[in-house]
C-alpha atoms as a PDB file:
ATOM      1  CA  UNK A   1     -36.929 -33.730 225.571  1.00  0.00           C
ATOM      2  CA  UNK A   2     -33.396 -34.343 227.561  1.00  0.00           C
ATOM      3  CA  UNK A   3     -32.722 -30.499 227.698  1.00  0.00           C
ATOM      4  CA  UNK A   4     -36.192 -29.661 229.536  1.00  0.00           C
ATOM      5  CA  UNK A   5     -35.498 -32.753 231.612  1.00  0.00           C
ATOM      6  CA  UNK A   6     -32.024 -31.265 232.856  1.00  0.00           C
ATOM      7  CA  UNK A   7     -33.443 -28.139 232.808  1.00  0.00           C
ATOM      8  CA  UNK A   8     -36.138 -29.072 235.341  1.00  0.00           C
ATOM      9  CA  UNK A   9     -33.750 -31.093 237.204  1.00  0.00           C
ATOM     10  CA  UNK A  10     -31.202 -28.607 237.692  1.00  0.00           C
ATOM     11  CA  UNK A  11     -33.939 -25.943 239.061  1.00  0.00           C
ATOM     12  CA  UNK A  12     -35.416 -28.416 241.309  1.00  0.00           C
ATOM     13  CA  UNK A  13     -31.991 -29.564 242.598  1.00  0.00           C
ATOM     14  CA  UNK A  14     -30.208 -26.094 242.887  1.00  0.00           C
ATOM     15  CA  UNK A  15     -30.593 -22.809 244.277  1.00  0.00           C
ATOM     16  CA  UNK A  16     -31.306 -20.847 241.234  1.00  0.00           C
ATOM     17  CA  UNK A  17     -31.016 -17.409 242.712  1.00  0.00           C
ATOM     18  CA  UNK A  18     -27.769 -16.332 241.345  1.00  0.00           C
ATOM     19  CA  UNK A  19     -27.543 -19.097 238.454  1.00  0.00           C
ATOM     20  CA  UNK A  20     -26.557 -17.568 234.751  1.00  0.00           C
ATOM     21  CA  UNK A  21     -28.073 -19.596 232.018  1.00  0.00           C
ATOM     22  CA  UNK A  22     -25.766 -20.113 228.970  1.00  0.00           C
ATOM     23  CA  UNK A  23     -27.045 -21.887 226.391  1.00  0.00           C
ATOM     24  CA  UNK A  24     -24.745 -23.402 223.377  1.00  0.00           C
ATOM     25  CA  UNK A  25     -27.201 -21.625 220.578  1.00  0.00           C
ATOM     26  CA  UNK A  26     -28.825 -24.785 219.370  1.00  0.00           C
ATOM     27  CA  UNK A  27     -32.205 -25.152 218.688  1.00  0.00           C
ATOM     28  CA  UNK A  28     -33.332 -27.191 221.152  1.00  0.00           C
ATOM     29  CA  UNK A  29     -32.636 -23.886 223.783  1.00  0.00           C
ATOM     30  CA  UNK A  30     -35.446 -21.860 221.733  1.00  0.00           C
ATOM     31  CA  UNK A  31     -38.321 -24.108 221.947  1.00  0.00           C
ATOM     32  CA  UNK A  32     -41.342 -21.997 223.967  1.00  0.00           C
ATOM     33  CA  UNK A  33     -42.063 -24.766 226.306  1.00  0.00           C
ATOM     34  CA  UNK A  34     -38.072 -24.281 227.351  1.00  0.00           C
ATOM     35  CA  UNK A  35     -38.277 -20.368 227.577  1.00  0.00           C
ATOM     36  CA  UNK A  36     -41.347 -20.859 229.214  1.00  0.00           C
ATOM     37  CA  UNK A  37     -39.745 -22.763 232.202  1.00  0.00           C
ATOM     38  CA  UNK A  38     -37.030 -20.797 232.310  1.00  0.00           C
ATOM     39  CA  UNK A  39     -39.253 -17.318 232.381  1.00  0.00           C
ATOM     40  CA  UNK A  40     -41.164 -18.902 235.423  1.00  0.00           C
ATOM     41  CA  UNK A  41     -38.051 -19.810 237.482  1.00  0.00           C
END
């Protein structure tokens, strides 16, 4: 999925400390494998 793939990107290129995630709502945002990574990050 491109949205995990950014996702994991993003965290492994950036310092995530003060980083606000803002998703746009869609459905692709509430998958558990998503809120997974983001829970663990």
């Amino acid at each position: 999925m491109l949205t995990i793939a950014a996702l994991n990107d993003a965290i492994r290129t950036k310092d995530t400390a003060n980083l606000t995630h803002h998703p746009d709502q869609g459905f692709q945002y509430c998958g558990r494998e998503y809120v997974n990574i983001l829970e663990s990050n």
